[in-house]
C-alpha atoms as a PDB file:
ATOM      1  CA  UNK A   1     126.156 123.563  93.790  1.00  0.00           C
ATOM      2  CA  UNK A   2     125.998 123.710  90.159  1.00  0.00           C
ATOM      3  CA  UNK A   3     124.758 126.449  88.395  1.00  0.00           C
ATOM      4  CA  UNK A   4     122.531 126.229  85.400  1.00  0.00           C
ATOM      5  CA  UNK A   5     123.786 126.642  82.211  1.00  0.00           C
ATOM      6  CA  UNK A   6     120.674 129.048  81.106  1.00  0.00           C
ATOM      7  CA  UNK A   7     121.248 130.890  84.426  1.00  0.00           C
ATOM      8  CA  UNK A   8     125.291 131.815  83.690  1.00  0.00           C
ATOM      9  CA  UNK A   9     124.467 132.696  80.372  1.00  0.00           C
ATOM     10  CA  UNK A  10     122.503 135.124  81.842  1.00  0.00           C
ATOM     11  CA  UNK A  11     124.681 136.391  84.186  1.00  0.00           C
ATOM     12  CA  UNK A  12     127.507 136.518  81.866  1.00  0.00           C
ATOM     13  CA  UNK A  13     126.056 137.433  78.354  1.00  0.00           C
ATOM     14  CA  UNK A  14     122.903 138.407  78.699  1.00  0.00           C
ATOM     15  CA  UNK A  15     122.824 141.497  81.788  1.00  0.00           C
ATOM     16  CA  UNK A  16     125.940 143.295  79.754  1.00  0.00           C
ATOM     17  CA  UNK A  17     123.777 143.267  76.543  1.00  0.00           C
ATOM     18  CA  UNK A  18     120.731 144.385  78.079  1.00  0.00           C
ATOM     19  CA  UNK A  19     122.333 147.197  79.986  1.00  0.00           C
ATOM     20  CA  UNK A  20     124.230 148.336  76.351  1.00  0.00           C
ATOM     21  CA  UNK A  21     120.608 147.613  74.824  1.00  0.00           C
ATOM     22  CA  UNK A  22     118.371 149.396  76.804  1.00  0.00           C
ATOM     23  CA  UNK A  23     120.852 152.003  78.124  1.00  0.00           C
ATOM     24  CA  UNK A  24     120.056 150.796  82.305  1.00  0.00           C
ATOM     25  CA  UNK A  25     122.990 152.713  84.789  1.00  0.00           C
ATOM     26  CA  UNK A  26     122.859 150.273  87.709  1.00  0.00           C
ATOM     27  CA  UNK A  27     122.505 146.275  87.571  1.00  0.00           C
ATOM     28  CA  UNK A  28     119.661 146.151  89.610  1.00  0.00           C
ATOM     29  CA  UNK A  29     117.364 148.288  86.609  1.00  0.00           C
ATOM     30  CA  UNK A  30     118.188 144.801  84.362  1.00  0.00           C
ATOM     31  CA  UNK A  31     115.168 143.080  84.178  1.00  0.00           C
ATOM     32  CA  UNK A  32     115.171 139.363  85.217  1.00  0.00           C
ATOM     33  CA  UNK A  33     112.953 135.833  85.203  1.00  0.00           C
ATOM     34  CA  UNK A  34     111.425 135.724  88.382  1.00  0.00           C
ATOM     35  CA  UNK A  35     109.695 132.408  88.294  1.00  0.00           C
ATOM     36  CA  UNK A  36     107.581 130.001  85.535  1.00  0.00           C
ATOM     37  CA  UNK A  37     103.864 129.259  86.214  1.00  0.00           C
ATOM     38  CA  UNK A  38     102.533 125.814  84.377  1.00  0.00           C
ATOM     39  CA  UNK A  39      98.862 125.605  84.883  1.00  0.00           C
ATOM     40  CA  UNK A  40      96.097 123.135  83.545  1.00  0.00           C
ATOM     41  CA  UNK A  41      92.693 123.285  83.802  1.00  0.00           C
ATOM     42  CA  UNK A  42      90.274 120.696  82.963  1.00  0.00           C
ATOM     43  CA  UNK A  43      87.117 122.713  82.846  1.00  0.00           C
ATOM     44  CA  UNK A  44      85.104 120.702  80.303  1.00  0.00           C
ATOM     45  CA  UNK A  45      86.059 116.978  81.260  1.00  0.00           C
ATOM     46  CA  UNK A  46      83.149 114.383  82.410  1.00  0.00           C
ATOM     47  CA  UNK A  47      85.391 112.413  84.942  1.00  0.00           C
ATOM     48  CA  UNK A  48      87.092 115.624  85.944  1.00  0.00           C
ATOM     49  CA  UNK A  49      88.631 114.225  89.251  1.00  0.00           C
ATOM     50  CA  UNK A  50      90.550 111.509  87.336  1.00  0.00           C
ATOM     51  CA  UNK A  51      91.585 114.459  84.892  1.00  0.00           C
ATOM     52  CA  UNK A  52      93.113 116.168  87.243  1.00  0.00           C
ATOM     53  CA  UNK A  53      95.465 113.726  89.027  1.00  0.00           C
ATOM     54  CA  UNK A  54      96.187 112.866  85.324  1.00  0.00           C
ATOM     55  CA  UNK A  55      97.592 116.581  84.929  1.00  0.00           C
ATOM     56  CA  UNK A  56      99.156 116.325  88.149  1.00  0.00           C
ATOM     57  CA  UNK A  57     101.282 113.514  86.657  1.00  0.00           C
ATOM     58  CA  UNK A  58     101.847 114.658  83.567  1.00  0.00           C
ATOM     59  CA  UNK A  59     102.907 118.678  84.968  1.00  0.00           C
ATOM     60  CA  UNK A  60     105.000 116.585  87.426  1.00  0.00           C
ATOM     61  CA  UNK A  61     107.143 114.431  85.289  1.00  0.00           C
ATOM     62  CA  UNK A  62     107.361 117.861  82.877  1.00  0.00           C
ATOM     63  CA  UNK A  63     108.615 120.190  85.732  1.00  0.00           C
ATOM     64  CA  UNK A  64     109.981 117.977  88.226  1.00  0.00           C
ATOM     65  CA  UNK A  65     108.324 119.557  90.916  1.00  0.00           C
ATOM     66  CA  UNK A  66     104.728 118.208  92.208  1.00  0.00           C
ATOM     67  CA  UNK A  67     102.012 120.840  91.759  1.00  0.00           C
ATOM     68  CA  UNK A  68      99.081 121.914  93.683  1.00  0.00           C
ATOM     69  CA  UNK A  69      95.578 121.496  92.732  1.00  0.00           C
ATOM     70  CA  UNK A  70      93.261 124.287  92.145  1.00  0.00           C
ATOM     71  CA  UNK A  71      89.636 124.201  93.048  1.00  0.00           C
ATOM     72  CA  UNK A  72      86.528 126.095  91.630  1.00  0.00           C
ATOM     73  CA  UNK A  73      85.611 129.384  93.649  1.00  0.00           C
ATOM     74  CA  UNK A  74      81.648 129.151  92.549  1.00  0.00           C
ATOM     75  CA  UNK A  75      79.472 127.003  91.344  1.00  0.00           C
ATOM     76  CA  UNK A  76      78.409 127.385  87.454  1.00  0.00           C
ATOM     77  CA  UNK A  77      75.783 124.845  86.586  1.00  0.00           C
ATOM     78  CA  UNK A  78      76.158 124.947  82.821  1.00  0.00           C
ATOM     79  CA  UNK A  79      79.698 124.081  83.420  1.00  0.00           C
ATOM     80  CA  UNK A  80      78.198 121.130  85.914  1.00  0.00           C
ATOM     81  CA  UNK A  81      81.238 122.362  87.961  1.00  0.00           C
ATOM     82  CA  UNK A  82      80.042 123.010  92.143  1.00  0.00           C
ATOM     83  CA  UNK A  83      81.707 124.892  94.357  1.00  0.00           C
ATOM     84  CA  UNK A  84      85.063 124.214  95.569  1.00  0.00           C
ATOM     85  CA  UNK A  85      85.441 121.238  93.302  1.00  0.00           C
ATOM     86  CA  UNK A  86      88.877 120.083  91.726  1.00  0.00           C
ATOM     87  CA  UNK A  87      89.492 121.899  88.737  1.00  0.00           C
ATOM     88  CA  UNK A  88      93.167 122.163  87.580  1.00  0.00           C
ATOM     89  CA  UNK A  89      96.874 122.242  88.534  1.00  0.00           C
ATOM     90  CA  UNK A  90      99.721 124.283  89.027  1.00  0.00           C
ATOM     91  CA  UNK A  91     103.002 124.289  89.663  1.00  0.00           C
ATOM     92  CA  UNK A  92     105.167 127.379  90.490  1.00  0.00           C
ATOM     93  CA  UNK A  93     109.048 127.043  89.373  1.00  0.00           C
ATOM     94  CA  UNK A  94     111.849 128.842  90.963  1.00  0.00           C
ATOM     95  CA  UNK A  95     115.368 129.407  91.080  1.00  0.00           C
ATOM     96  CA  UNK A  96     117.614 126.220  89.358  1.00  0.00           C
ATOM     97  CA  UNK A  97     114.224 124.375  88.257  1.00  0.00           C
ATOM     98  CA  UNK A  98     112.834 126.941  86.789  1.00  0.00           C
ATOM     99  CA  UNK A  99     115.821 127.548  84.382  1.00  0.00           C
ATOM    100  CA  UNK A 100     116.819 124.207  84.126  1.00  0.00           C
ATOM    101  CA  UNK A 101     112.861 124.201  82.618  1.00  0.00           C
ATOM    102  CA  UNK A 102     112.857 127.533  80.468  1.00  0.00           C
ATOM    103  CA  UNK A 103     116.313 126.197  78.737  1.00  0.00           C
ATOM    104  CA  UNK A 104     114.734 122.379  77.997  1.00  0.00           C
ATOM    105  CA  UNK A 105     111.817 124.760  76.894  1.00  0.00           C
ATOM    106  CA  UNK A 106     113.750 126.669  74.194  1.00  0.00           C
ATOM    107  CA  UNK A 107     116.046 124.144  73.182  1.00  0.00           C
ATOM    108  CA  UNK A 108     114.413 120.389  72.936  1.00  0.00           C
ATOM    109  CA  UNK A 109     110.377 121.705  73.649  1.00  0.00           C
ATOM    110  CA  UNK A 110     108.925 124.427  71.778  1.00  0.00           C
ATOM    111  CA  UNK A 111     111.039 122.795  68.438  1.00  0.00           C
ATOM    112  CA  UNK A 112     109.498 119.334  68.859  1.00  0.00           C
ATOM    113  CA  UNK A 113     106.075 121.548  68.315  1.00  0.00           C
ATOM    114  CA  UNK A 114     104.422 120.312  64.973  1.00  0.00           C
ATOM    115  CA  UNK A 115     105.185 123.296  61.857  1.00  0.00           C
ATOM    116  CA  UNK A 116     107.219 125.134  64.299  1.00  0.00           C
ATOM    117  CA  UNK A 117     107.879 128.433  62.927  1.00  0.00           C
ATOM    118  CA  UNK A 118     108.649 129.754  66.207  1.00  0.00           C
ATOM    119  CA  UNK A 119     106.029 131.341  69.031  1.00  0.00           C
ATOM    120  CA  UNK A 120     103.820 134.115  69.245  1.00  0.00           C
ATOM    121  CA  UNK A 121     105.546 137.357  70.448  1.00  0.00           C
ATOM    122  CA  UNK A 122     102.535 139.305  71.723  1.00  0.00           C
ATOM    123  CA  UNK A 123     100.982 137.731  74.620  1.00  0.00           C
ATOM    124  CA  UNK A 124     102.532 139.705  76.791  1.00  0.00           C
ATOM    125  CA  UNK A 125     100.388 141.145  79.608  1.00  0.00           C
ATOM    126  CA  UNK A 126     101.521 145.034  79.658  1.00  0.00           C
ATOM    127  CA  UNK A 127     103.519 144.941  82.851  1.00  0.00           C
ATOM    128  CA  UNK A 128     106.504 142.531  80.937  1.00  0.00           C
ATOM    129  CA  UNK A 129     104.893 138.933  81.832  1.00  0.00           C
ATOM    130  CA  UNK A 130     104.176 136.758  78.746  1.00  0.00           C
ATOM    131  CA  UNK A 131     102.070 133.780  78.712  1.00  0.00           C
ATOM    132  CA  UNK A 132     101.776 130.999  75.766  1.00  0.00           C
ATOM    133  CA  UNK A 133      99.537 128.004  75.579  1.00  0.00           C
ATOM    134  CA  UNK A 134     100.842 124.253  74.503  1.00  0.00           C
ATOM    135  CA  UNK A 135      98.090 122.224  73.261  1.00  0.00           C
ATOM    136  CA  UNK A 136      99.255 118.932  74.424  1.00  0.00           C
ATOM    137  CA  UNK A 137     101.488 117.271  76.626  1.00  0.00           C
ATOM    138  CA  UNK A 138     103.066 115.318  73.543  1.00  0.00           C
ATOM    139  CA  UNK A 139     105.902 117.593  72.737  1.00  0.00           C
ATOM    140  CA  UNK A 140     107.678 117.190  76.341  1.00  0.00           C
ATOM    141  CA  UNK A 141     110.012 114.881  76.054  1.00  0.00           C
ATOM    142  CA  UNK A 142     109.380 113.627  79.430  1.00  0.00           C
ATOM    143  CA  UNK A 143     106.303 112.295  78.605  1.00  0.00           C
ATOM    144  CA  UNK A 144     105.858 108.760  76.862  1.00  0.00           C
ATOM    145  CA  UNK A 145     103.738 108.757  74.098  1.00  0.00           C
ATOM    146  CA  UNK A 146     102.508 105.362  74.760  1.00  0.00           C
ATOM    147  CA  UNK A 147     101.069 106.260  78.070  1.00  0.00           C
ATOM    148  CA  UNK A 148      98.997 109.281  77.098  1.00  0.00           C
ATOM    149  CA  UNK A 149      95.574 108.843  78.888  1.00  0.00           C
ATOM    150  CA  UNK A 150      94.557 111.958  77.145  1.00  0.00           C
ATOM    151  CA  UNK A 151      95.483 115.173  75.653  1.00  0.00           C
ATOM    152  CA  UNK A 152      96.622 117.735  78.449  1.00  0.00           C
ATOM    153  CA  UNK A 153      97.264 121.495  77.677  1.00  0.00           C
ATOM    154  CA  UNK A 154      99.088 123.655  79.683  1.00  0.00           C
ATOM    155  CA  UNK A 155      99.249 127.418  80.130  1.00  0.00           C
ATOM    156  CA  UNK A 156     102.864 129.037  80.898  1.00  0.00           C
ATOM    157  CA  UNK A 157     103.556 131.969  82.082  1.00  0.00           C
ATOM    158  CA  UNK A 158     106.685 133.792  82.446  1.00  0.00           C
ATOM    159  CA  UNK A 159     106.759 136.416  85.126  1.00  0.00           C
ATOM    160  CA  UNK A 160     109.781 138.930  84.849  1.00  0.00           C
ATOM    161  CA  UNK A 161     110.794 141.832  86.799  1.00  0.00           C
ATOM    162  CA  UNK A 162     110.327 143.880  83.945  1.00  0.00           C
ATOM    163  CA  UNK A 163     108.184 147.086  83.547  1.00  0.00           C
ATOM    164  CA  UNK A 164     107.686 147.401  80.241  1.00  0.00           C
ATOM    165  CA  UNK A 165     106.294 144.412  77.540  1.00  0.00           C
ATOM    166  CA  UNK A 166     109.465 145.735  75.421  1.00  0.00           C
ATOM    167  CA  UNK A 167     111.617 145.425  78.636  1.00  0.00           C
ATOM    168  CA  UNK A 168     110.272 141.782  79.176  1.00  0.00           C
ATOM    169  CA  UNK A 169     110.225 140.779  75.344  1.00  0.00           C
ATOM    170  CA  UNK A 170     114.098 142.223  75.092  1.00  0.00           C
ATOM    171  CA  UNK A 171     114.806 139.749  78.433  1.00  0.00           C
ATOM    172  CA  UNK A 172     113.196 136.910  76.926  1.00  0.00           C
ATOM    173  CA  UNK A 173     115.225 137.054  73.205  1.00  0.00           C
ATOM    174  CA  UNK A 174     118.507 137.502  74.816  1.00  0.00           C
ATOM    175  CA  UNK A 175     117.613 134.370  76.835  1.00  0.00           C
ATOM    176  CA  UNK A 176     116.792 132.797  73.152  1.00  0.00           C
ATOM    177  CA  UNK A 177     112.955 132.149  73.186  1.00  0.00           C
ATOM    178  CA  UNK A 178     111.942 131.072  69.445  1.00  0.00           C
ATOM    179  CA  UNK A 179     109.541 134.511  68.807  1.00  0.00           C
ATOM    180  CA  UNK A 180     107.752 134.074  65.583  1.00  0.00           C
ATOM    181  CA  UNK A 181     108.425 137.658  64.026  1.00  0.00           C
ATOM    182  CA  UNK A 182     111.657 138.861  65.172  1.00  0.00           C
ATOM    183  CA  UNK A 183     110.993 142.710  63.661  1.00  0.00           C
ATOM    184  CA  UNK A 184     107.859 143.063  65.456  1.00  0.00           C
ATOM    185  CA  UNK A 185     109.362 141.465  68.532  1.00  0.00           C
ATOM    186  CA  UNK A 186     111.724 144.488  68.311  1.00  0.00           C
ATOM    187  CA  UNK A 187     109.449 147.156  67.798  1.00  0.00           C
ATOM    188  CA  UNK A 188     108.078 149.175  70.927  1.00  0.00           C
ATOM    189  CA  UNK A 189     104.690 148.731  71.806  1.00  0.00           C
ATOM    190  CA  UNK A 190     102.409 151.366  70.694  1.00  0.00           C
ATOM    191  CA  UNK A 191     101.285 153.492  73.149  1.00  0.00           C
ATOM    192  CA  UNK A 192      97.110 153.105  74.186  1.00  0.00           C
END
C-alpha cells in the first residue's frame, strides 16, 4: 500500500520539527490531522433539490469520496426551507484521501485561487481546528469549467488533534498551508 507523499513528509520532517518547535517529550503530545470536512449548503437556492445533487457531484469529483446529504432540522419560513428538507452536503475525509486532498489543496488548489496572496490564518476555532471558505468550485482542477451548472462554495474544515490554535496553526505550516501573514501566523494567540 502506498503511502502518501503529504503523509511521509509528515512522519519524517514534520513530527521532529514540531517536537524541537514546541518542546513536546513523547510522540504522542505531536499534534496531528485527524480528518477534512467539505461541506456545502445551498440555503438560498429556488430549485434547491437539484442544487444539491449538483453539490453532491461537484464535492464528489473534488474529494473522490461520495458525500452525504444534510437535511434542515426546523422549518424557517422566511428561508421557505420546511422541516427535514435537503439542504447541503458533506463529505468526511480520512486517512490516504484525506491527505492525498490536503496536499492537491496546498499545491495545485488554493494557488489556482484568483489574486492569491495566500489564506487567512485566523479562522481557527480555539481548540486547534481551522476552517476556510472557497467561493466556487472553479479553482478544483477536477472540475470542468465547461460543465459548471452553477457556482458551488464549499466550507473546509481541518480538524487536528491539537489543543491549542498555536498548536494547530504550527501543524498546519509545517505541512505547508499558504497562510497569508506568516508573522502573525507565528505569534501566540492572545489570551481572552
Amino acid at each position: 500500500m502506498n503511502i502518501p507523499p503529504l503523509q511521509q513528509h509528515y512522519k519524517e520532517k514534520v513530527v521532529p520539527a514540531l517536537t524541537k518547535k514546541l518542546g513536546y517529550t513523547n510522540l504522542h503530545q505531536v499534534p496531528r490531522l485527524e480528518k477534512i470536512v467539505v461541506t456545502s449548503c445551498m440555503g438560498k437556492a429556488a430549485d434547491r433539490k437539484v442544487a444539491v445533487e449538483d453539490a453532491v457531484n461537484e464535492i464528489q469529483k473534488i474529494t473522490g469520496q461520495r458525500p452525504s446529504t444534510t437535511f434542515s432540522k426546523k422549518a424557517v419560513a422566511n428561508f421557505k426551507l420546511r422541516e427535514n428538507e435537503v439542504l447541503g452536503a458533506r463529505v468526511t475525509l480520512r486517512g490516504a484521501r484525506m491527505w492525498e486532498f490536503l496536499y492537491r489543496f496546498i499545491n495545485v488548489t488554493a494557488p489556482n485561487i484568483r489574486d492569491f496572496r495566500g489564506i487567512s490564518s485566523k479562522s481557527f476555532d480555539g481548540r486547534g481546528n481551522y476552517a476556510c471558505g472557497i467561493q466556487e468550485q472553479s479553482i478544483f482542477p477536477e472540475i470542468e469549467i465547461d460543465q459548471i451548472k452553477r457556482p458551488i462554495g464549499f466550507d473546509l474544515i481541518f480538524v487536528t488533534s491539537a489543543p491549542t490554535d498555536a498548536e494547530g496553526r504550527a501543524l498546519l505550516m509545517e505541512l505547508g498551508m499558504p497562510f497569508r501573514d506568516m508573522k502573525k501566523a507565528n505569534e501566540e494567540p492572545a489570551a481572552v
